[in-house]
Structure formats: structure tokens, C-alpha cells
C-alpha atoms as a PDB file:
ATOM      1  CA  UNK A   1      98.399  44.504  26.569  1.00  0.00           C
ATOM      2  CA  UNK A   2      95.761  43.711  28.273  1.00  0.00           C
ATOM      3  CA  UNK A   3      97.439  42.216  31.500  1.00  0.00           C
ATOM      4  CA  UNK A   4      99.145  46.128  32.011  1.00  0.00           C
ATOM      5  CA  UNK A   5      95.708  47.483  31.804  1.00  0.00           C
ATOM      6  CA  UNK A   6      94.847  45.152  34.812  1.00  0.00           C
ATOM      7  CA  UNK A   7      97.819  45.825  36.698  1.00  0.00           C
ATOM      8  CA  UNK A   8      97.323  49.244  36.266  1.00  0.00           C
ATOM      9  CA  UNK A   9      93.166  49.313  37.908  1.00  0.00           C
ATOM     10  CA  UNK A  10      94.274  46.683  40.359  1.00  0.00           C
ATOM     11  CA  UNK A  11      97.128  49.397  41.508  1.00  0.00           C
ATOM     12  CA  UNK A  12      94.543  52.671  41.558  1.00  0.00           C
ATOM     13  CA  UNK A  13      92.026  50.682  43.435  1.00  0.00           C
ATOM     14  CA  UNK A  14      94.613  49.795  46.370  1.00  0.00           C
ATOM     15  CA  UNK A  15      95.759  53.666  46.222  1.00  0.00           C
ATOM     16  CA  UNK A  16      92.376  54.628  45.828  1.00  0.00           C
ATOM     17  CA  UNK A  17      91.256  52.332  49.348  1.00  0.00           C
ATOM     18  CA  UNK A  18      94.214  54.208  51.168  1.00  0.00           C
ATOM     19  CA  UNK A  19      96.340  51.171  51.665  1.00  0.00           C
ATOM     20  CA  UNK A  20      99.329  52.258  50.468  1.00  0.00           C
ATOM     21  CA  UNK A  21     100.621  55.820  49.995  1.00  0.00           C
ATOM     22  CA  UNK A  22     100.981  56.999  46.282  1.00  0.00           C
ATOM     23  CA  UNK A  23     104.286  58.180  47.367  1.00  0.00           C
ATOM     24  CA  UNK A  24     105.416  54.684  47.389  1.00  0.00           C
ATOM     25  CA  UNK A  25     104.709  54.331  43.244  1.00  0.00           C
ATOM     26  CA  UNK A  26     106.769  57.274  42.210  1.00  0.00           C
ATOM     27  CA  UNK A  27     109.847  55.123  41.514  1.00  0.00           C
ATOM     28  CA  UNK A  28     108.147  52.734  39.404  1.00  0.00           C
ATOM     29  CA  UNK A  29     107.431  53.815  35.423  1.00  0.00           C
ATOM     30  CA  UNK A  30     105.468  51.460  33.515  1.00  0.00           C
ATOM     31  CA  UNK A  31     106.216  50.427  29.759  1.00  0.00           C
ATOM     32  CA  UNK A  32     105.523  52.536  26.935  1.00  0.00           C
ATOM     33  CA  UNK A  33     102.372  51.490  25.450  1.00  0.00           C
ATOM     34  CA  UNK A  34     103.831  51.202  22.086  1.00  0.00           C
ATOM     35  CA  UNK A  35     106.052  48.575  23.124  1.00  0.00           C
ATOM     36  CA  UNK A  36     109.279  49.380  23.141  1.00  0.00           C
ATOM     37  CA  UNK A  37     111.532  48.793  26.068  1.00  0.00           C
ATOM     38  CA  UNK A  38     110.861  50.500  29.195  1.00  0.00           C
ATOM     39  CA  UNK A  39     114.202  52.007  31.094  1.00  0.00           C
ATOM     40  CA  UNK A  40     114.908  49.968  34.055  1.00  0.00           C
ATOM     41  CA  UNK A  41     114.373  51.870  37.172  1.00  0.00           C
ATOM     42  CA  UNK A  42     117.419  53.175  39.211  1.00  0.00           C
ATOM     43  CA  UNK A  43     116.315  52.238  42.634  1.00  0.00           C
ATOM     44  CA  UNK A  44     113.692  48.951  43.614  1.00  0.00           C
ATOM     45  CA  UNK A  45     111.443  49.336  46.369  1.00  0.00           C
ATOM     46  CA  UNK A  46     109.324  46.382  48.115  1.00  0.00           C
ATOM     47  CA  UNK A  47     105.837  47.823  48.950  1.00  0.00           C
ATOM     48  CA  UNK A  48     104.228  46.296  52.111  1.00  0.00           C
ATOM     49  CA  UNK A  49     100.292  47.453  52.066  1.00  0.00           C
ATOM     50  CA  UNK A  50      99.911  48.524  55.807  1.00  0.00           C
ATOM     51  CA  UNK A  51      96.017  47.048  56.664  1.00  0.00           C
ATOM     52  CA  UNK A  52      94.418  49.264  59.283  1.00  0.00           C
ATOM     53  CA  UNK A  53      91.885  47.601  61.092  1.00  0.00           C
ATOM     54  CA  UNK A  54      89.370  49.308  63.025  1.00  0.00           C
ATOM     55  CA  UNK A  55      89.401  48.272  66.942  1.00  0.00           C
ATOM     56  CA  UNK A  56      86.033  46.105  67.450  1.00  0.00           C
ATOM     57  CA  UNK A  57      83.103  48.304  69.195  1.00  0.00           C
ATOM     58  CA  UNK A  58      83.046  47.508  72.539  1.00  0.00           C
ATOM     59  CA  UNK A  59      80.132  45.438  73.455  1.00  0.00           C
ATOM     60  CA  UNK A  60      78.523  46.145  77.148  1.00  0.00           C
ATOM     61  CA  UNK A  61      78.083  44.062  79.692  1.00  0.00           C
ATOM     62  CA  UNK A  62      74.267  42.537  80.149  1.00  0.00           C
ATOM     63  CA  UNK A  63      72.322  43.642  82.672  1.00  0.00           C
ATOM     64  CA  UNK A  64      70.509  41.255  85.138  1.00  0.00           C
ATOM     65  CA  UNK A  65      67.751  42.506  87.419  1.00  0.00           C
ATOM     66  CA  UNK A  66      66.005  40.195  89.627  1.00  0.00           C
ATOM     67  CA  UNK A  67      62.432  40.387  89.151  1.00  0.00           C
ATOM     68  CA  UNK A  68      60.602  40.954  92.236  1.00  0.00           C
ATOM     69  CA  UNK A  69      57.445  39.109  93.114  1.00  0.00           C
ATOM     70  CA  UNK A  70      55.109  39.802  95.653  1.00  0.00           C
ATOM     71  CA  UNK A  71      53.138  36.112  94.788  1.00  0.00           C
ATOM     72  CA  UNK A  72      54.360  33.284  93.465  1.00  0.00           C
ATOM     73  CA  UNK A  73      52.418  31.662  90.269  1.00  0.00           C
ATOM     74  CA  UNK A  74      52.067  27.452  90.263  1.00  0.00           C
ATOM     75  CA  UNK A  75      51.826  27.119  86.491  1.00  0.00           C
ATOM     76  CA  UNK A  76      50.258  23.302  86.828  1.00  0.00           C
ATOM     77  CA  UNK A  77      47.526  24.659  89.209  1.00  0.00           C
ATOM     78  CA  UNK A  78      44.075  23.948  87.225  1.00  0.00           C
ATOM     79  CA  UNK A  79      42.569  27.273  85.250  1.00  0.00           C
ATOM     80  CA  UNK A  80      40.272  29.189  87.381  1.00  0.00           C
ATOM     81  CA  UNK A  81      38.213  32.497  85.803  1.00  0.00           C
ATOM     82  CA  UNK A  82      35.076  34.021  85.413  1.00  0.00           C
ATOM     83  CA  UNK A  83      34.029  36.760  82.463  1.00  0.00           C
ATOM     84  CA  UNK A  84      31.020  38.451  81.689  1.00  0.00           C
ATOM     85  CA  UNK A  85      29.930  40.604  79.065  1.00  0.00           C
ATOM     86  CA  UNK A  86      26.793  42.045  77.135  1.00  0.00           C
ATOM     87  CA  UNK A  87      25.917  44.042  73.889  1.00  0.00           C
ATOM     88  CA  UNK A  88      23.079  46.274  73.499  1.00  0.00           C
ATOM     89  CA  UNK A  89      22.677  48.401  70.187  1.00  0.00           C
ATOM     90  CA  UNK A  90      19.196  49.563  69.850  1.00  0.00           C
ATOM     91  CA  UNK A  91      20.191  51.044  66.348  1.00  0.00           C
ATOM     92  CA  UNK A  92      21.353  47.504  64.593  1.00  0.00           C
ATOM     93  CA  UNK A  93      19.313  45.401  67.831  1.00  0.00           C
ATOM     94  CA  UNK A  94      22.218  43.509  68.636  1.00  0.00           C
ATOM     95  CA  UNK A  95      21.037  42.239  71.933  1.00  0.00           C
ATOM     96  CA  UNK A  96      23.422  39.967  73.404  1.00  0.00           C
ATOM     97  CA  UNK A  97      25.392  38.641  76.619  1.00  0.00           C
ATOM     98  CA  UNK A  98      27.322  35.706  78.000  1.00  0.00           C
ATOM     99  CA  UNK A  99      28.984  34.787  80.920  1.00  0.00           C
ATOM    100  CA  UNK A 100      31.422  31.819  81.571  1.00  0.00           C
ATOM    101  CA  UNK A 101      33.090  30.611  84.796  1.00  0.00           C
ATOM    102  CA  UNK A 102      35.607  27.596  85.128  1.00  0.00           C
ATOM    103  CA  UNK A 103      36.852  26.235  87.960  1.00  0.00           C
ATOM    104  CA  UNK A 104      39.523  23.415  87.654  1.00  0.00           C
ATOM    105  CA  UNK A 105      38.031  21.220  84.690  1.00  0.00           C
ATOM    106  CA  UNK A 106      33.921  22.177  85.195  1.00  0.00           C
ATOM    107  CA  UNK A 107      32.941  25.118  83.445  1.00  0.00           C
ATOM    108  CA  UNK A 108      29.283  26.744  83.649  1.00  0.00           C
ATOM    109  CA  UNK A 109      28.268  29.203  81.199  1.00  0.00           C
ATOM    110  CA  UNK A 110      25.397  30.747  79.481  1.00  0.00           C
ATOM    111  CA  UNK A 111      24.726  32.883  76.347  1.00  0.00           C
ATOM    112  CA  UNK A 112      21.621  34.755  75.295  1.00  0.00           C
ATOM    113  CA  UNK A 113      20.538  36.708  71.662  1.00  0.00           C
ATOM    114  CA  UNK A 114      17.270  37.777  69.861  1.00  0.00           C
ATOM    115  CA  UNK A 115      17.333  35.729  67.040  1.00  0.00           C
ATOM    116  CA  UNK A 116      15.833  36.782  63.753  1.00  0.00           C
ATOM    117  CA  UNK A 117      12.089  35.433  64.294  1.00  0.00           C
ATOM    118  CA  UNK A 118      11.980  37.596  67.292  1.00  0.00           C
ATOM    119  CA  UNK A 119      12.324  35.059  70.088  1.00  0.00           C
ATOM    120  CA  UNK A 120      15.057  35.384  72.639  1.00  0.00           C
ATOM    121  CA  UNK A 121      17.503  32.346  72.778  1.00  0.00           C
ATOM    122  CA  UNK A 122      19.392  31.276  76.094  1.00  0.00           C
ATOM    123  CA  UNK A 123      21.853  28.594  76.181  1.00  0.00           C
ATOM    124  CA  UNK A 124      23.233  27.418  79.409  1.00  0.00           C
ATOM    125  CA  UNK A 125      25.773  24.610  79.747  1.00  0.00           C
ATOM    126  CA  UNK A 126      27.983  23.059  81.139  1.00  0.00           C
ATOM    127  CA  UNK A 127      31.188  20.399  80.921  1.00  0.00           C
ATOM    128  CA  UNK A 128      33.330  18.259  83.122  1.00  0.00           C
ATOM    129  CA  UNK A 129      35.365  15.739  82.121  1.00  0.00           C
ATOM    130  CA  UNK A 130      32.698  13.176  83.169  1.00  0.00           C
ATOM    131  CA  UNK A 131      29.783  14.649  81.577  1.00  0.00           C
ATOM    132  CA  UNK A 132      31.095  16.303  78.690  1.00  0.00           C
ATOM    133  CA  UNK A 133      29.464  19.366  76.799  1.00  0.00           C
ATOM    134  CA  UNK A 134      25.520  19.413  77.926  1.00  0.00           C
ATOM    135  CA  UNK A 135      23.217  22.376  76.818  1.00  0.00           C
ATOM    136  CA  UNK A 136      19.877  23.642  77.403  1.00  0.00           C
ATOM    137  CA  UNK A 137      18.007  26.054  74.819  1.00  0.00           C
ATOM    138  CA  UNK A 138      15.221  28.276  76.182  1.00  0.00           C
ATOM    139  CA  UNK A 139      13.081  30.274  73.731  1.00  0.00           C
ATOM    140  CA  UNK A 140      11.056  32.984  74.842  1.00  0.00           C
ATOM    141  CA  UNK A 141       8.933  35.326  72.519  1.00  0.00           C
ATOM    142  CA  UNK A 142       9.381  38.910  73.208  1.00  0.00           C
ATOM    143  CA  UNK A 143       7.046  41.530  73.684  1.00  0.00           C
ATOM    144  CA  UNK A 144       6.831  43.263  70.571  1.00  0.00           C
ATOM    145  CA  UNK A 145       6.633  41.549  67.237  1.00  0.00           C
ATOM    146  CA  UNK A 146      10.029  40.900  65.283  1.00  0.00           C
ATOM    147  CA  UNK A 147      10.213  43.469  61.995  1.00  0.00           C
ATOM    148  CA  UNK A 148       9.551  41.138  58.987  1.00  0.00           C
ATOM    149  CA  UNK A 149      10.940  42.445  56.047  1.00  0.00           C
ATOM    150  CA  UNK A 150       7.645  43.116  53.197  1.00  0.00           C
ATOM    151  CA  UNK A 151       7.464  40.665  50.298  1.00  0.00           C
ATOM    152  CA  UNK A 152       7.480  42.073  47.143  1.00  0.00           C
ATOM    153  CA  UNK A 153       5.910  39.749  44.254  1.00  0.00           C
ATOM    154  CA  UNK A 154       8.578  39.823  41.295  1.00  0.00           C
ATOM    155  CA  UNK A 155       6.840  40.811  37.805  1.00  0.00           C
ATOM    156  CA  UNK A 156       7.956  38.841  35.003  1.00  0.00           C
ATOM    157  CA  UNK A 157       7.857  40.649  31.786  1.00  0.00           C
ATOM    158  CA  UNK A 158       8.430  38.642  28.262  1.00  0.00           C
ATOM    159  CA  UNK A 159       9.705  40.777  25.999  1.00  0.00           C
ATOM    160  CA  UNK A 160       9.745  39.186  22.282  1.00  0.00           C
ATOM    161  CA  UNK A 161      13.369  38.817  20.651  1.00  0.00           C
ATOM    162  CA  UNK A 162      14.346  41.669  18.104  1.00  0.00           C
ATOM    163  CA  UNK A 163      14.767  41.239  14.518  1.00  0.00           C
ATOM    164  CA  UNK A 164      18.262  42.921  14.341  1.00  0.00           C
ATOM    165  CA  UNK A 165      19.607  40.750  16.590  1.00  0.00           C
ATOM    166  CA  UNK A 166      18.441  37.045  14.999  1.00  0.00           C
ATOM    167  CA  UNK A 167      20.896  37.248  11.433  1.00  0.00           C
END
């Protein structure tokens, strides 16, 4: 019983994906479901599902441009730059600048903030690969004063225990 309940979805789901006509089941009866003997069919006819396949997309060609260059670029030549920048924000005072330059494996540099105290600090180094890292601190006072924040003694007050909470 169960196997012509198969047979039967497997047959609507290839109508139902357009293989094969439904035309080409109009010969066929199935058994009663009661089962008693199911007249043989007059005429047998071999279905062949027809596939249709959909023709592939057509994929274009790739495009190749040849980049034009008016310089070429040597890639192992050593690093060369020089940068440069500065920060000035009178309503936080963030005061600060640095500059760098390398040339080949030597780089120069030097960076310069006010630090908290009120002093200006400037750094300047430098490394090579036969010196290494070396740097200098400077530390000048400023003109004015650096705001110091105002210290506020803490008050400690002892408070005795409750009754209603000690049971």
C-alpha cells in the first residue's frame, strides 16, 4: 500500500517539474485501492523524460590593459621620506608636533608635548644600523604656570552601627 502511495508522489513531482507531459500518463490506470485487480491496459507506452538543459551563460572574454607608467618604481631601493605634523587645541591644550625623515637606513626625528607638570618635552633621535636608537630629552618650563588641579581634604565621618540591623 504504501509503495503505490510512493509511486504515485514520485510521478506528480516529475509532472509537476515539467519533465514529462501529463499527456503521456493518460493510458496508464493505477489499482483500485481496495485491492482488487486492476484491468490491464489496452495499449503500453515507454515514457522517456526529455531533460532540458539550459545553454551555459556565456562568459566574456577578460580584458587586459597595459598600465602605462610615466616612472618606473625599483622596489629594493632603500625607503626614503620625510613627514611632519603638529596639534594645537587651546581648548583641551594638546600641544604637540613631530617630524621624522629617513633616508636609506638613518632616520632623524624629533617629537615635542607639554607634559602635565607644565614643562615642554622634546625628544630628538636618531638610528642607523651602527648606532642604534639614541635620544635626547630637553625640558623647558613654560611661561605660565601649569593648572594644578585643587586638593580637597576627604572628611571621614563614623557613623555608629544601627540597632535594627545587628539581630
Amino acid at each position: 500500500m504504501s509503495l503505490k502511495f510512493v509511486a504515485v508522489l514520485a510521478l506528480s513531482s516529475v509532472v509537476s517539474a515539467g519533465h514529462v507531459a501529463l499527456d503521456d500518463f493518460s493510458l496508464y490506470r493505477l489499482p483500485p485501492l481496495d485491492g482488487a485487480a486492476a484491468p490491464a491496459p489496452a495499449i503500453v507506452k515507454t515514457i522517456v523524460p526529455t531533460v532540458v538543459k539550459a545553454a551555459p551563460a556565456p562568459v566574456p572574454a577578460p580584458v587586459y590593459v597595459k598600465a602605462e607608467h610615466s616612472e618606473s618604481v625599483d622596489y629594493d631601493a632603500p625607503a626614503k621620506y620625510d613627514f611632519a605634523y603638529g596639534v594645537s587645541d587651546p581648548h583641551t591644550g594638546d600641544v604637540k608636533e613631530q617630524s621624522e625623515s629617513r633616508d636609506g637606513h638613518t632616520v632623524h626625528g624629533s617629537y615635542s608635548l607639554i607634559d602635565a607638570d607644565g614643562f615642554k618635552r622634546t625628544v630628538e633621535y636618531t638610528a642607523d644600523e651602527h648606532n642604534g636608537f639614541n635620544a635626547v630629552v630637553h625640558r623647558e618650563p613654560l611661561g605660565h604656570a601649569a593648572p594644578v588641579a585643587k586638593v580637597i581634604p576627604a572628611v571621614a565621618k563614623v557613623v555608629a552601627p544601627h540597632a535594627a540591623y545587628h539581630r
